[in-house]
Protein backbone atom coordinates (compact mmCIF):
# COMPACT_ATOMS: atom_id res chain seq x y z
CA UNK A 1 23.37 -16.93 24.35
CA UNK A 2 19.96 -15.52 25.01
CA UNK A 3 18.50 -12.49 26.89
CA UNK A 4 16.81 -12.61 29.95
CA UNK A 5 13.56 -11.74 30.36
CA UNK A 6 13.05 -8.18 30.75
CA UNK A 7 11.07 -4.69 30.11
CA UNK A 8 11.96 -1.98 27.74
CA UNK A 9 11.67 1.44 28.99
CA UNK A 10 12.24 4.19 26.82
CA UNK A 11 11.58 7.78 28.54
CA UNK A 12 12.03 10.83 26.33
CA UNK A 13 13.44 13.35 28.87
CA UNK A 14 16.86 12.70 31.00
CA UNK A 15 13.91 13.54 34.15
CA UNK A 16 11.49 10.93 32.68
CA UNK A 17 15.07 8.35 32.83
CA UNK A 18 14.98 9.49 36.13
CA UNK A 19 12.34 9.30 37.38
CA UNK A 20 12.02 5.82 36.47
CA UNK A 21 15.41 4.40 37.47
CA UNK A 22 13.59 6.03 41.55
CA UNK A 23 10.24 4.05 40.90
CA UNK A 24 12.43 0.67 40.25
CA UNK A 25 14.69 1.19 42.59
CA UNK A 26 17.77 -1.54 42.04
CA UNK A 27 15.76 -3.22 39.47
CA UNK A 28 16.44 -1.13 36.40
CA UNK A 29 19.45 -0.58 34.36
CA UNK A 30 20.10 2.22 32.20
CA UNK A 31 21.55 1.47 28.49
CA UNK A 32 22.98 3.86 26.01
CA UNK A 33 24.53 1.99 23.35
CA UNK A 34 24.28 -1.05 25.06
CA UNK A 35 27.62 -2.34 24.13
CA UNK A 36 28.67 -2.85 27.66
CA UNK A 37 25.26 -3.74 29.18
CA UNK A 38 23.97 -5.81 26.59
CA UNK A 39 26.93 -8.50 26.87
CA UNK A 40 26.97 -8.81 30.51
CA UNK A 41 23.17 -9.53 30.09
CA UNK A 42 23.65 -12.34 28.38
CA UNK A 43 26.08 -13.56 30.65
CA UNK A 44 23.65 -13.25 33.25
CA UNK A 45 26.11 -10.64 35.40
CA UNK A 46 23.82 -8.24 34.82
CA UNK A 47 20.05 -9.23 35.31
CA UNK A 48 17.65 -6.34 35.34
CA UNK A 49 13.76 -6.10 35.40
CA UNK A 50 13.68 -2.90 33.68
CA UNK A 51 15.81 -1.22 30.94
CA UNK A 52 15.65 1.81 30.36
CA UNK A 53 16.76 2.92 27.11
CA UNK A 54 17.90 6.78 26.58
CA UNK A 55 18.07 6.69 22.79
CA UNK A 56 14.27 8.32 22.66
CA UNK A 57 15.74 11.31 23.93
CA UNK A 58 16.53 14.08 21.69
CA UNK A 59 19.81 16.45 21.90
CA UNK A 60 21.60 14.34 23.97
CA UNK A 61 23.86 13.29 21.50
CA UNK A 62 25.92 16.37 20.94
CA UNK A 63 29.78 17.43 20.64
CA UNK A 64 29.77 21.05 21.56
CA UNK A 65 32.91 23.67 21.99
CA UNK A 66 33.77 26.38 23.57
CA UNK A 67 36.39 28.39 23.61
CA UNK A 68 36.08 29.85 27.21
CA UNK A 69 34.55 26.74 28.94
CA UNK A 70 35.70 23.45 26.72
CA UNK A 71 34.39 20.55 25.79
CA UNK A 72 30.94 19.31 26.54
CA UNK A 73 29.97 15.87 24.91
CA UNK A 74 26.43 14.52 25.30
CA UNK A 75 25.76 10.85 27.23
CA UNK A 76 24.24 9.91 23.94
CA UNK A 77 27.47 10.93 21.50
CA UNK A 78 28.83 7.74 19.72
CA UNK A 79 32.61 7.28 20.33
CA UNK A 80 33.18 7.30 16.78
CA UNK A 81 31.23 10.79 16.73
CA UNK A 82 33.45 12.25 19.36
CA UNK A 83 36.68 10.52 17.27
CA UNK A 84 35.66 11.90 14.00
CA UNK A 85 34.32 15.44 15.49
CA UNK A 86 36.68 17.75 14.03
CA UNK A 87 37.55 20.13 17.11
CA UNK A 88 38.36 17.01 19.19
CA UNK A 89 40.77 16.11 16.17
CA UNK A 90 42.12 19.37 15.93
CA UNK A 91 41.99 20.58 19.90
CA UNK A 92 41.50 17.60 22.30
CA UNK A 93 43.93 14.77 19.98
CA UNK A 94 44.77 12.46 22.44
CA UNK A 95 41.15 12.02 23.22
CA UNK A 96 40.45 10.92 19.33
CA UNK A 97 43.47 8.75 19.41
CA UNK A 98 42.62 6.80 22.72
CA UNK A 99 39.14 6.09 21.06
CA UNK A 100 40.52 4.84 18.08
CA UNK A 101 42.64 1.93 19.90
CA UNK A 102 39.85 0.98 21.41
CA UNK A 103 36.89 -1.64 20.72
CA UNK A 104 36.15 -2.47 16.78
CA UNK A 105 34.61 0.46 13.84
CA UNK A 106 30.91 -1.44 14.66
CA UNK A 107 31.26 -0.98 18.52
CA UNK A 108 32.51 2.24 18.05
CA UNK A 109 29.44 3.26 15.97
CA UNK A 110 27.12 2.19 18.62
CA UNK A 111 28.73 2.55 22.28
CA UNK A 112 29.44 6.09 24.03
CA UNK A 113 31.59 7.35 26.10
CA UNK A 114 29.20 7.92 28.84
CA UNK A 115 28.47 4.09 29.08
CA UNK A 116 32.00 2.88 28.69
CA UNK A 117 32.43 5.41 32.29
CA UNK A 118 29.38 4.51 33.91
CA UNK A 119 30.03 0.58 32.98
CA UNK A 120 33.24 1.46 35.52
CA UNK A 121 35.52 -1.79 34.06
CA UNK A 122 38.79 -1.33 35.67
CA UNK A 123 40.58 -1.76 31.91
CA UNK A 124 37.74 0.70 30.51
CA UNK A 125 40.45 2.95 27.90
CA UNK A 126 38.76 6.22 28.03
CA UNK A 127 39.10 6.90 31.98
CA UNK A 128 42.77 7.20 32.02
CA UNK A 129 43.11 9.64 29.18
CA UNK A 130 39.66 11.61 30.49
CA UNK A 131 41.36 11.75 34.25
CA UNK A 132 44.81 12.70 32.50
CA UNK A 133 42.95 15.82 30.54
CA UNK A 134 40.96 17.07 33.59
CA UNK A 135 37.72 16.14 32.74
CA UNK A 136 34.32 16.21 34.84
CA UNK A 137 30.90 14.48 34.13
CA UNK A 138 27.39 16.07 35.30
CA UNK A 139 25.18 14.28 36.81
CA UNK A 140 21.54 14.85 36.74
CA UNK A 141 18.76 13.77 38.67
CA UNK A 142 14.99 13.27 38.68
CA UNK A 143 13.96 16.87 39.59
CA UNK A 144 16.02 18.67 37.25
CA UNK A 145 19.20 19.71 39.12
CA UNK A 146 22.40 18.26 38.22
CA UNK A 147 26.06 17.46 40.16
CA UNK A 148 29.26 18.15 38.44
CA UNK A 149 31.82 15.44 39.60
CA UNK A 150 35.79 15.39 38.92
CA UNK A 151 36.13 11.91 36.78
CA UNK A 152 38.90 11.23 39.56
CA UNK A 153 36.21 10.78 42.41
CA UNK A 154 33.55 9.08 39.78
CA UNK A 155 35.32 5.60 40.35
CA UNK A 156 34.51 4.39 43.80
CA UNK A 157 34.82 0.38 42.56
CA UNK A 158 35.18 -2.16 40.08
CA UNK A 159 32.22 -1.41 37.92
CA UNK A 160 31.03 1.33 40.91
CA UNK A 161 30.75 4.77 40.64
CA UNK A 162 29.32 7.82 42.73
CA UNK A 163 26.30 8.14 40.67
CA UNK A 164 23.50 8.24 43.13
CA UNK A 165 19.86 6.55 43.03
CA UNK A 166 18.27 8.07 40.47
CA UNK A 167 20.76 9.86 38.70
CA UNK A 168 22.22 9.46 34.91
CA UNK A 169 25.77 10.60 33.69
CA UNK A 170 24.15 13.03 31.05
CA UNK A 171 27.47 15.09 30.27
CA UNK A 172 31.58 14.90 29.59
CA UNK A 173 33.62 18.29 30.33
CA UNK A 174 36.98 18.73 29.69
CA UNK A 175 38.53 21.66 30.26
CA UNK A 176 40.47 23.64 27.43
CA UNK A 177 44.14 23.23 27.46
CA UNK A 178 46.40 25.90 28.21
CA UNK A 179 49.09 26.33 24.93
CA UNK A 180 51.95 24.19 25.47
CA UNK A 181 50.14 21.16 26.41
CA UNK A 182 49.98 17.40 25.06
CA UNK A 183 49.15 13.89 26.10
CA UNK A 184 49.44 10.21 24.99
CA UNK A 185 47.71 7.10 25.84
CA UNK A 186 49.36 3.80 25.63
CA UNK A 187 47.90 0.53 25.83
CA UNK A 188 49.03 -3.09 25.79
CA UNK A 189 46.44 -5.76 25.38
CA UNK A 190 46.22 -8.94 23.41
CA UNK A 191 44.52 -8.09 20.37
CA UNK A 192 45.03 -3.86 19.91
CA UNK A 193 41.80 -2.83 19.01
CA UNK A 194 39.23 -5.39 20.21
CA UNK A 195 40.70 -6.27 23.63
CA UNK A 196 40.76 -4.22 27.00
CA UNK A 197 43.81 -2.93 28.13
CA UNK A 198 45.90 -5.29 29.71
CA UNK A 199 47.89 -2.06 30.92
CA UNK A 200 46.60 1.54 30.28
CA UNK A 201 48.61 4.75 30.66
CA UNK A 202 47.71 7.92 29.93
CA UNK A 203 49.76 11.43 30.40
CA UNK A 204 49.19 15.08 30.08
CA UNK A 205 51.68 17.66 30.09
CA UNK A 206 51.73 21.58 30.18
CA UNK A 207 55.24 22.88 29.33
CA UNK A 208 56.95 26.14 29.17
CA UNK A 209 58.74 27.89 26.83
CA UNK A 210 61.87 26.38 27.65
CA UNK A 211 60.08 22.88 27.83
CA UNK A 212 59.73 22.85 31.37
CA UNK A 213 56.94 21.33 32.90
CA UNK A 214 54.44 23.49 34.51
CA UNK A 215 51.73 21.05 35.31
CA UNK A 216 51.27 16.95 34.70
CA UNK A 217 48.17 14.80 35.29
CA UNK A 218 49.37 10.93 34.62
CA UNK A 219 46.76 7.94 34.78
CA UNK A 220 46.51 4.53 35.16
CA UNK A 221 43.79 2.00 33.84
CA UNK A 222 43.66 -1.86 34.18
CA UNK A 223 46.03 -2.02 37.30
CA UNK A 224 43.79 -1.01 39.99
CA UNK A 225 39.88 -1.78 41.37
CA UNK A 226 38.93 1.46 39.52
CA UNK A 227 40.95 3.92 36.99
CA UNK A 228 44.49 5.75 39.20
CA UNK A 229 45.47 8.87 38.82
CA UNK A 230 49.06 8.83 40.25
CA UNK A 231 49.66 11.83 42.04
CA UNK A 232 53.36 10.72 43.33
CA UNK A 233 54.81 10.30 39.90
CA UNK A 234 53.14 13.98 38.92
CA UNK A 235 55.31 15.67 41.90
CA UNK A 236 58.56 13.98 40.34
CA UNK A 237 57.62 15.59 37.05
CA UNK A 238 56.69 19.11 37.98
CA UNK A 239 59.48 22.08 37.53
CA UNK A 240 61.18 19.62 35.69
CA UNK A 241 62.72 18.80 31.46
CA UNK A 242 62.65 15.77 30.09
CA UNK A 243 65.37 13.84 31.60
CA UNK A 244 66.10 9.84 31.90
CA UNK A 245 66.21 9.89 35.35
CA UNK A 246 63.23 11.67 35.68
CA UNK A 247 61.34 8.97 33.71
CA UNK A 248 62.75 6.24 35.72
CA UNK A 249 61.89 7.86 38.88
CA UNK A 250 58.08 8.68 37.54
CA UNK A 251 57.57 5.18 35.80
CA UNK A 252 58.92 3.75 39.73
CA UNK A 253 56.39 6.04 41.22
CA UNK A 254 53.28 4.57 38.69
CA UNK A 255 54.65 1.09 39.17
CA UNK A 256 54.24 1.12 43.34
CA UNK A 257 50.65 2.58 42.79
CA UNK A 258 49.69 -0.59 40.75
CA UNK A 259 47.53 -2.78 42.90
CA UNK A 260 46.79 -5.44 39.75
CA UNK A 261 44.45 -7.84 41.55
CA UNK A 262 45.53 -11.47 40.13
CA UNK A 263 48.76 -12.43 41.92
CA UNK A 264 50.16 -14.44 38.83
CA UNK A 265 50.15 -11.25 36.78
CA UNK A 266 50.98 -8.65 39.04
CA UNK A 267 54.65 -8.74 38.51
CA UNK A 268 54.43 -8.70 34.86
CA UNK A 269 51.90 -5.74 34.56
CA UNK A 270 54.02 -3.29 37.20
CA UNK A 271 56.53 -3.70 34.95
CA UNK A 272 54.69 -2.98 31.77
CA UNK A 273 53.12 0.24 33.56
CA UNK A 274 57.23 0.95 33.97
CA UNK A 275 57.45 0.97 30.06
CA UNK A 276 54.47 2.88 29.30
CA UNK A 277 54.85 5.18 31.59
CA UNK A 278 58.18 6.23 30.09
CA UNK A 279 56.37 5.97 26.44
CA UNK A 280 53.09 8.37 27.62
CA UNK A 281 55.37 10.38 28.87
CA UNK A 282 58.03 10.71 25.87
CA UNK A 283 54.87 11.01 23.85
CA UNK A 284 53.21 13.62 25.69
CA UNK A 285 56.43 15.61 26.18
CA UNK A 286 56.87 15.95 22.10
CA UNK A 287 53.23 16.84 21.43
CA UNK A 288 53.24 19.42 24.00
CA UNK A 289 56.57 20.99 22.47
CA UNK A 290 55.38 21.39 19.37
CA UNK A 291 52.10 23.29 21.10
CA UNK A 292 54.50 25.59 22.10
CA UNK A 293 56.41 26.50 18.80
């Protein structure tokens, strides 16, 4: 299948991107890697004018630490770059791991994380786990300020998000973890690393010494118009060890907040958000213990 017809814009400053997404207002589309919008062009969901391509601008593409403020990755870092950047391996794991579940070695090479947010899919894998670990994107805009938005609010629909006319997603944050932490992403979908999720969980846990939780942020992607965080099943978690009741409780809590959209499904995925609830949660509860030995 074919492309449509359109015009290749390639500013070299985030303004420049801009400014140009104002002058062709609703007739532009931005494109990173292009693995998301490139597809849905040729399906003809997506039919732009203008594109306007951000690879011409330099720095952009970064995967930056620090130890007071966290992580900062660049709209223009490759998922594999963030996977295979060795202080997300060593300090932000679960964020490696959900990226290496997802899409094939070649996609991975090309898309970013910024365009797998801003393309907004309901099943998209890296929301959950990037809502689970706190994270916030910045926004900039056309005259050189820029908006720093929790991920949680960035979802207002399926394939919408808050970014406003004129703006690009030029930055990930996540916030450093406090010692005793871990998380876990699990997935179902039909073929594990080249589908969506049919079902996405993701957890992240802050224990004590005595493997208490202190804090929990739990996420759900693929059962909702946008990416859930489910607050409900967090408050049965809180104060509390790992106990099977508590799990059953939590993974009923995740379960009610599914709103899966195609009736003949529904039943089947609320119950698979059950299971992997129970699993992200296992899963986060032993990497976060061993944090704290």
């Amino acid at each position: 299948m074919t492309l449509p017809k359109f015009e290749y814009l390639a500013p070299q400053t985030l303004q420049e991107a801009c400014s140009l997404l104002l002058q062709h207002k609703g007739r532009a589309k931005v494109m990173s890697g292009g693995t998301d919008v490139l597809p849905q062009m040729k399906e003809r969901s997506l039919t732009p004018q203008y594109v306007i391509g951000l690879r011409s601008i330099s720095g952009l593409d970064y995967v930056d630490h620090d130890k007071k403020s966290g992580l900062r990755i660049g709209g223009l870092a490759t998922l594999n770059q963030v996977a295979e950047s060795p202080v997300v391996l060593n300090e932000f794991p679960m964020l490696s791991e959900t990226i290496l579940k997802m899409a094939s070695e070649q996609v991975r090479n090309i898309g970013t994380i910024a365009g797998n947010l801003c393309n907004a899919a309901p099943a998209a894998d890296t929301a959950p786990t990037l809502i689970a670990m706190g994270a916030t994107v910045k926004l900039s805009d056309a005259n050189g300020s820029s908006r720093v938005v929790r991920l949680d609010d960035f979802f207002t629909g399926p394939y919408k998000t808050a970014l406003a006319e004129g703006e690009v997603l030029a930055e990930i944050q996540i916030p450093n973890a406090p010692a005793g932490s871990g998380g876990a992403y699990w997935k179902l979908s039909l073929r594990r690393a080249v589908e969506l999720a049919t079902v996405g969980v993701a957890c992240f846990v802050t224990l004590d010494s005595k493997a208490i939780c202190q804090d929990v942020r739990i996420a759900l992607g693929a059962v909702a118009p946008t990416p859930l965080r489910v607050k409900e099943a967090e408050a049965l978690i809180r104060g509390l060890g790992l106990k099977e009741d508590m799990l059953e409780n939590a993974a009923r809590a995740t379960m009610e907040a599914s709103k899966p959209r195609n009736p003949t499904t529904a039943d089947y995925k609320r119950k698979m958000v059950g299971v992997l609830t129970k699993r992200a949660i296992r899963q986060a509860w032993e990497a976060a213990g061993k944090d704290c030995r």
